[in-house]
C-alpha atoms as a PDB file:
ATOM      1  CA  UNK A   1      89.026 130.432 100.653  1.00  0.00           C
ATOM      2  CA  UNK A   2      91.426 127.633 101.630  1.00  0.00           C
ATOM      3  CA  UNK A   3      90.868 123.839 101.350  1.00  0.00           C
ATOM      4  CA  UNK A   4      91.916 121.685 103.736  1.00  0.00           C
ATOM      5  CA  UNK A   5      92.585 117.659 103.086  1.00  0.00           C
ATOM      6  CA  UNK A   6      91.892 115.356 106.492  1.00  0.00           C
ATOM      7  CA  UNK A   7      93.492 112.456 108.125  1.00  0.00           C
ATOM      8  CA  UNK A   8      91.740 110.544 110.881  1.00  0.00           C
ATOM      9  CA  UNK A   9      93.983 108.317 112.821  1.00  0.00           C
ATOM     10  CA  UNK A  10      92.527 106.201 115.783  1.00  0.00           C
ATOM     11  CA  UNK A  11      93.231 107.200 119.127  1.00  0.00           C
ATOM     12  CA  UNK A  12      95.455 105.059 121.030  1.00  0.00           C
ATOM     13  CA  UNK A  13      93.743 102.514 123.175  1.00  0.00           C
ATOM     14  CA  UNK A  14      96.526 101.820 125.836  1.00  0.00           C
ATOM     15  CA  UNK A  15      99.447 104.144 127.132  1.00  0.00           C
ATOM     16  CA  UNK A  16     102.984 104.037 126.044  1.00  0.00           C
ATOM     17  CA  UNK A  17     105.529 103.656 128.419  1.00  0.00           C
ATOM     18  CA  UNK A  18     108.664 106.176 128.942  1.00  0.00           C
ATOM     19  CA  UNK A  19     111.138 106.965 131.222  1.00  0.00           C
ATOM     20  CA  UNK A  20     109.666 108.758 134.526  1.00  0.00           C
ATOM     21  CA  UNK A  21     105.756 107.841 133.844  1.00  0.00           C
ATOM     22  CA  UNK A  22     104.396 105.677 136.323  1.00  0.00           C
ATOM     23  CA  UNK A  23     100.374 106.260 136.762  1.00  0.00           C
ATOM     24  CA  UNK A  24      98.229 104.578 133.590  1.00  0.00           C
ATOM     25  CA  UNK A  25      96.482 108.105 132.989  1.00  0.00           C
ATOM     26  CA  UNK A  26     100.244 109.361 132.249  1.00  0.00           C
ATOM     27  CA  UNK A  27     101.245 106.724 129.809  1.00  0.00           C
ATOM     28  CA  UNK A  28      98.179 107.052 128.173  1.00  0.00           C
ATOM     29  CA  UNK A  29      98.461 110.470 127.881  1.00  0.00           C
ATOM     30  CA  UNK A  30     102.427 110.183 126.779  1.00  0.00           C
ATOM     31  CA  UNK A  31     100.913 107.893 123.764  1.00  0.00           C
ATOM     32  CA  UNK A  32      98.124 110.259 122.682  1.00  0.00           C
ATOM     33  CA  UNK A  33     100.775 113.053 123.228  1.00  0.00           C
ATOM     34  CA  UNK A  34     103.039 111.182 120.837  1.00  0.00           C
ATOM     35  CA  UNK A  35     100.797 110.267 118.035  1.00  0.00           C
ATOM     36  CA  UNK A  36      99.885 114.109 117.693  1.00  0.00           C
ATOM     37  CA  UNK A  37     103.538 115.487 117.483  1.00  0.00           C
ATOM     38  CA  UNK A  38     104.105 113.054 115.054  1.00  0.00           C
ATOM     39  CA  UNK A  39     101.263 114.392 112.787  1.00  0.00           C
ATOM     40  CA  UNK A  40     102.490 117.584 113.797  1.00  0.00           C
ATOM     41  CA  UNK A  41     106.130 117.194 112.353  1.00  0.00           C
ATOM     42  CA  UNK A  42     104.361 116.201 109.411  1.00  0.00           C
ATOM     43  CA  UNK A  43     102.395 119.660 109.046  1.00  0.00           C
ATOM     44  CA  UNK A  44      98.547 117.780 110.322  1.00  0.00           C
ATOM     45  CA  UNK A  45      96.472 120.203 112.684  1.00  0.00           C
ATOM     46  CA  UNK A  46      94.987 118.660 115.069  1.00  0.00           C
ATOM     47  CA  UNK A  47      91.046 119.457 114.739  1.00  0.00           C
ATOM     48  CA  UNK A  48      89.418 117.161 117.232  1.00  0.00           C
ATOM     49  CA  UNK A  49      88.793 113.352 118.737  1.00  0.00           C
ATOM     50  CA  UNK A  50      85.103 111.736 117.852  1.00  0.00           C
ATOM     51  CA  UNK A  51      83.868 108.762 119.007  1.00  0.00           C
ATOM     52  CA  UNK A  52      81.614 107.190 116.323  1.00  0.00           C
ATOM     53  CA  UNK A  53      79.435 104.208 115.479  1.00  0.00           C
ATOM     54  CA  UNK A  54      81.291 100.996 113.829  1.00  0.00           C
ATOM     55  CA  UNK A  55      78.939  97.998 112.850  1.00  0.00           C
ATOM     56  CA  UNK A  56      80.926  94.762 113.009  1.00  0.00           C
ATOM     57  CA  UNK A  57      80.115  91.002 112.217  1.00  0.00           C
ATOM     58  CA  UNK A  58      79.735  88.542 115.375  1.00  0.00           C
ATOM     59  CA  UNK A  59      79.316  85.099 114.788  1.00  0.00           C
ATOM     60  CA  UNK A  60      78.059  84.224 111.115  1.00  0.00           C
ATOM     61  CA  UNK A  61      74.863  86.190 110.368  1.00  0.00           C
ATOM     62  CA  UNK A  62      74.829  88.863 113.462  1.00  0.00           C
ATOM     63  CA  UNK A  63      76.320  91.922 113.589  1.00  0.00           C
ATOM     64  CA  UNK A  64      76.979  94.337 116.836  1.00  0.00           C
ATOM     65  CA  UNK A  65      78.093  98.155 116.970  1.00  0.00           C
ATOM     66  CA  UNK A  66      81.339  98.800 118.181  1.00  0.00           C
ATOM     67  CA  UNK A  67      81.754 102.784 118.995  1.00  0.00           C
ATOM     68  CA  UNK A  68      85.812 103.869 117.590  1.00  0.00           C
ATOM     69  CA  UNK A  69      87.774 106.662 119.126  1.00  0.00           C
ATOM     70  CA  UNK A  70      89.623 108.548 116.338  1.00  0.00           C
ATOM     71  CA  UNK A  71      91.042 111.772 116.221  1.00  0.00           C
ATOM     72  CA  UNK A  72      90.992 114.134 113.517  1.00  0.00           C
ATOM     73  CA  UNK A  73      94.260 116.313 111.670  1.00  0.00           C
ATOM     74  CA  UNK A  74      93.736 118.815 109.115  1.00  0.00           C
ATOM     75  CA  UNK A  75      96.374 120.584 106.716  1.00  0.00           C
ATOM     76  CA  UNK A  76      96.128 123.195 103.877  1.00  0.00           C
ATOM     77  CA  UNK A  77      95.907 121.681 100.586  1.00  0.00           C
ATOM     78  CA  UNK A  78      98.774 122.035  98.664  1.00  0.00           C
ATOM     79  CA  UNK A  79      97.265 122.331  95.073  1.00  0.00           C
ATOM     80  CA  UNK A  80      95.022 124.446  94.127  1.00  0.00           C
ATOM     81  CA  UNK A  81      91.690 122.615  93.631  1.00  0.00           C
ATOM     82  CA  UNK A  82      90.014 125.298  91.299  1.00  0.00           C
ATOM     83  CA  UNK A  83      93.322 124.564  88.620  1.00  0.00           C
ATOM     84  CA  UNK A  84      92.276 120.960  88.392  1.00  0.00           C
ATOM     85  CA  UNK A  85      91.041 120.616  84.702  1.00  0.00           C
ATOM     86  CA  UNK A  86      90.049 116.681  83.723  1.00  0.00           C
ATOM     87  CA  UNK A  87      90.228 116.165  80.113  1.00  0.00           C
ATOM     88  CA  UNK A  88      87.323 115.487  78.333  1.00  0.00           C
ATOM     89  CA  UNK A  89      87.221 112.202  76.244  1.00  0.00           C
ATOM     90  CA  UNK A  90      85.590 111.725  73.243  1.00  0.00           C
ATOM     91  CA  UNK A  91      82.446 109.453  72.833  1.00  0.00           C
ATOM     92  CA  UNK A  92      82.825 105.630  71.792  1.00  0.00           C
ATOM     93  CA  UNK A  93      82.086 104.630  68.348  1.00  0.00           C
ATOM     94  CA  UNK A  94      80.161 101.792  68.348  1.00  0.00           C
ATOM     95  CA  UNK A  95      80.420  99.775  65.375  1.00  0.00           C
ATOM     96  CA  UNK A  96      77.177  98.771  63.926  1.00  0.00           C
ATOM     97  CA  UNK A  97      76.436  95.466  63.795  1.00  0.00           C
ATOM     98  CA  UNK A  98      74.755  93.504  60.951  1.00  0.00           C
ATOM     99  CA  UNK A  99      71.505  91.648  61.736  1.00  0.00           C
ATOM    100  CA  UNK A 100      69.994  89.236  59.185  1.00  0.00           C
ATOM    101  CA  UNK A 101      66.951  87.485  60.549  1.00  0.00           C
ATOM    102  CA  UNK A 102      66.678  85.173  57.552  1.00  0.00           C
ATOM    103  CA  UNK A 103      69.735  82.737  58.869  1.00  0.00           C
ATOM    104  CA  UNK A 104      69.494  80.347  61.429  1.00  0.00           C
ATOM    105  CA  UNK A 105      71.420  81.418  64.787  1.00  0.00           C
ATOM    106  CA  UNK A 106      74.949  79.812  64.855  1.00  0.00           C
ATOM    107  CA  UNK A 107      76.880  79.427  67.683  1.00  0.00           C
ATOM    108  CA  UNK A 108      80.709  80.402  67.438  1.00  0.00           C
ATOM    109  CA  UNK A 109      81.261  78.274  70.336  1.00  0.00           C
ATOM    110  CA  UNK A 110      80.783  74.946  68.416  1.00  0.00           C
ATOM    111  CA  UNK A 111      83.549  73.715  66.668  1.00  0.00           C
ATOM    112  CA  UNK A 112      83.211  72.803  62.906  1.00  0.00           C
ATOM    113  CA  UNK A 113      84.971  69.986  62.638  1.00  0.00           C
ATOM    114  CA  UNK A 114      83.252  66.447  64.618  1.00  0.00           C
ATOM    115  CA  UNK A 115      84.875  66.066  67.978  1.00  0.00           C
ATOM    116  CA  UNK A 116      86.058  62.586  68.310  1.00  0.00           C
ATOM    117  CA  UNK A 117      84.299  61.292  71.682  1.00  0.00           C
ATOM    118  CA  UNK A 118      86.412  58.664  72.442  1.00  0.00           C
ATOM    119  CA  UNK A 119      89.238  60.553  73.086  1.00  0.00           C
ATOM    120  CA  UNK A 120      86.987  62.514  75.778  1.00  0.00           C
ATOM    121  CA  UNK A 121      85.781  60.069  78.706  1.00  0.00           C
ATOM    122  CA  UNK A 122      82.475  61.970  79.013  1.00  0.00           C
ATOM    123  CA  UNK A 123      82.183  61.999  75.074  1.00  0.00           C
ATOM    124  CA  UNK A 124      80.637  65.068  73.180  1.00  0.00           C
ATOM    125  CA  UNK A 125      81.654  69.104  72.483  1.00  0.00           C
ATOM    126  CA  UNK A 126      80.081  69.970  76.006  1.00  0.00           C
ATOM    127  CA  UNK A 127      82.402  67.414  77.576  1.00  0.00           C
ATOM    128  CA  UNK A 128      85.383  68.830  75.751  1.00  0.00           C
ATOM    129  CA  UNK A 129      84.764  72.199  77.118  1.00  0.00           C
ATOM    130  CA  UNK A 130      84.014  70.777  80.814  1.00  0.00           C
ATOM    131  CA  UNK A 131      86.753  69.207  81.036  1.00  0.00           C
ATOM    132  CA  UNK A 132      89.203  71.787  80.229  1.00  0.00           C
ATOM    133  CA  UNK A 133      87.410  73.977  83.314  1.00  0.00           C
ATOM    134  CA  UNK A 134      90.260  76.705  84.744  1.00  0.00           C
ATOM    135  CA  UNK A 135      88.527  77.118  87.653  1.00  0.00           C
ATOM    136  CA  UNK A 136      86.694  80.127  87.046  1.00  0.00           C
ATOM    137  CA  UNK A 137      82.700  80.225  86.809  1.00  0.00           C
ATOM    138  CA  UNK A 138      81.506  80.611  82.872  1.00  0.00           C
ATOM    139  CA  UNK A 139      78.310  82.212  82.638  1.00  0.00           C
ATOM    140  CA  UNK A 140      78.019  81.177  78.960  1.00  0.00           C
ATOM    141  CA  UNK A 141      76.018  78.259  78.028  1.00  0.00           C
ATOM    142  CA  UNK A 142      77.896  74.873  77.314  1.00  0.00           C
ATOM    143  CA  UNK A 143      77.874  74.029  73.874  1.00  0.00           C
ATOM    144  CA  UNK A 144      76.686  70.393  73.253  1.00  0.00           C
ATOM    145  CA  UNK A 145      75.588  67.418  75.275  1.00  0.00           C
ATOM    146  CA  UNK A 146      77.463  64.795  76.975  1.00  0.00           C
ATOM    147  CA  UNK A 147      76.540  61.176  76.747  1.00  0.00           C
ATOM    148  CA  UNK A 148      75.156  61.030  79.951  1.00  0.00           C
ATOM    149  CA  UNK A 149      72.565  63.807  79.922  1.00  0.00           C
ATOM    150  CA  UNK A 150      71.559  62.599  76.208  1.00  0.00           C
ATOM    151  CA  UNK A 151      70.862  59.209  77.450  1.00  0.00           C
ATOM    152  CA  UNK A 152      68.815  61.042  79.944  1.00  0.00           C
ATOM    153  CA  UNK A 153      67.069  62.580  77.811  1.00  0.00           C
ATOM    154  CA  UNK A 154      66.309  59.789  75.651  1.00  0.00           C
ATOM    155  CA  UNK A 155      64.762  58.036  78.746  1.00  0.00           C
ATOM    156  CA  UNK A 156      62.501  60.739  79.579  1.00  0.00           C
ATOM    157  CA  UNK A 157      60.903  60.792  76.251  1.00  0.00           C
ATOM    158  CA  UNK A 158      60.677  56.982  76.117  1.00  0.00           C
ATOM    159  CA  UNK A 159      58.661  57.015  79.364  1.00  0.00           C
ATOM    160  CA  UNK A 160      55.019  58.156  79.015  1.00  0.00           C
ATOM    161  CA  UNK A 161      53.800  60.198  81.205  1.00  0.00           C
ATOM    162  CA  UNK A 162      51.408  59.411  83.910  1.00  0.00           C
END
């Protein structure tokens, strides 16, 4: 049994001009009658045209279906499909990690030594790490407060509640 791999190219949508073809039926066909010698010299078969379904975007939340002429080439595969052999790879070792429950969780995102804050026009370890964003979007969890949102804070618990 022979495999086959596929190409599907679209059809042309407007006729090519050449010397002697006048009518728009005869360009058009000249184009479609190019693109298939062209897979041809390449070894593709043709196999046949479809017309099928294409759902585009219009506008910025609608979306319309646009029906695509393509046509279809075939060719014998040149390897032999039932050779292919993937090599097997051997399982992960996953190291175990050590959980003590006794100790108190500790972040490896603080730094140990005190970050001076008036070096840092925010002041705090969250600052530090704000302001040296790359651009990027950090899921983690910013270590620390900055003087703003602890003043905040402090406000909210001065203020009983009503």
């Amino acid at each position: 049994m022979s495999t086959y791999e596929y190409r599907v190219v679209p059809a042309p949508s407007k006729g090519l001009k050449a010397k002697g073809i006048k009518s728009h039926e005869a360009r058009f066909a000249n184009a479609i009658e190019e693109l298939m010698n062209t897979m041809a010299a390449s070894g593709w078969e043709y196999q046949r045209a479809e017309t099928l379904p294409s759902i585009e975007r219009s506008g910025l939340t609608g979306s319309s279906t646009e029906w695509r002429n393509v046509l279809v080439f075939r060719k014998p595969r040149t390897t032999d499909v039932t050779t292919f052999a993937p090599e097997v790879l051997a399982p992960p070792v996953i190291a175990a990690a050590a959980v003590d429950t006794d100790e108190e969780d500790v972040s490896d995102d603080e730094p140990e030594e005190p970050v001076d804050t008036d070096q840092h026009p925010a002041g705090g370890v969250g600052a530090t790490q704000m302001l040296s964003d790359n651009g990027v979007e950090e899921t983690s969890e910013v270590a620390g407060m900055t003087d703003s949102l602890r003043s905040l804070a402090e406000q909210r618990a001065d203020k009983p509640e009503t």
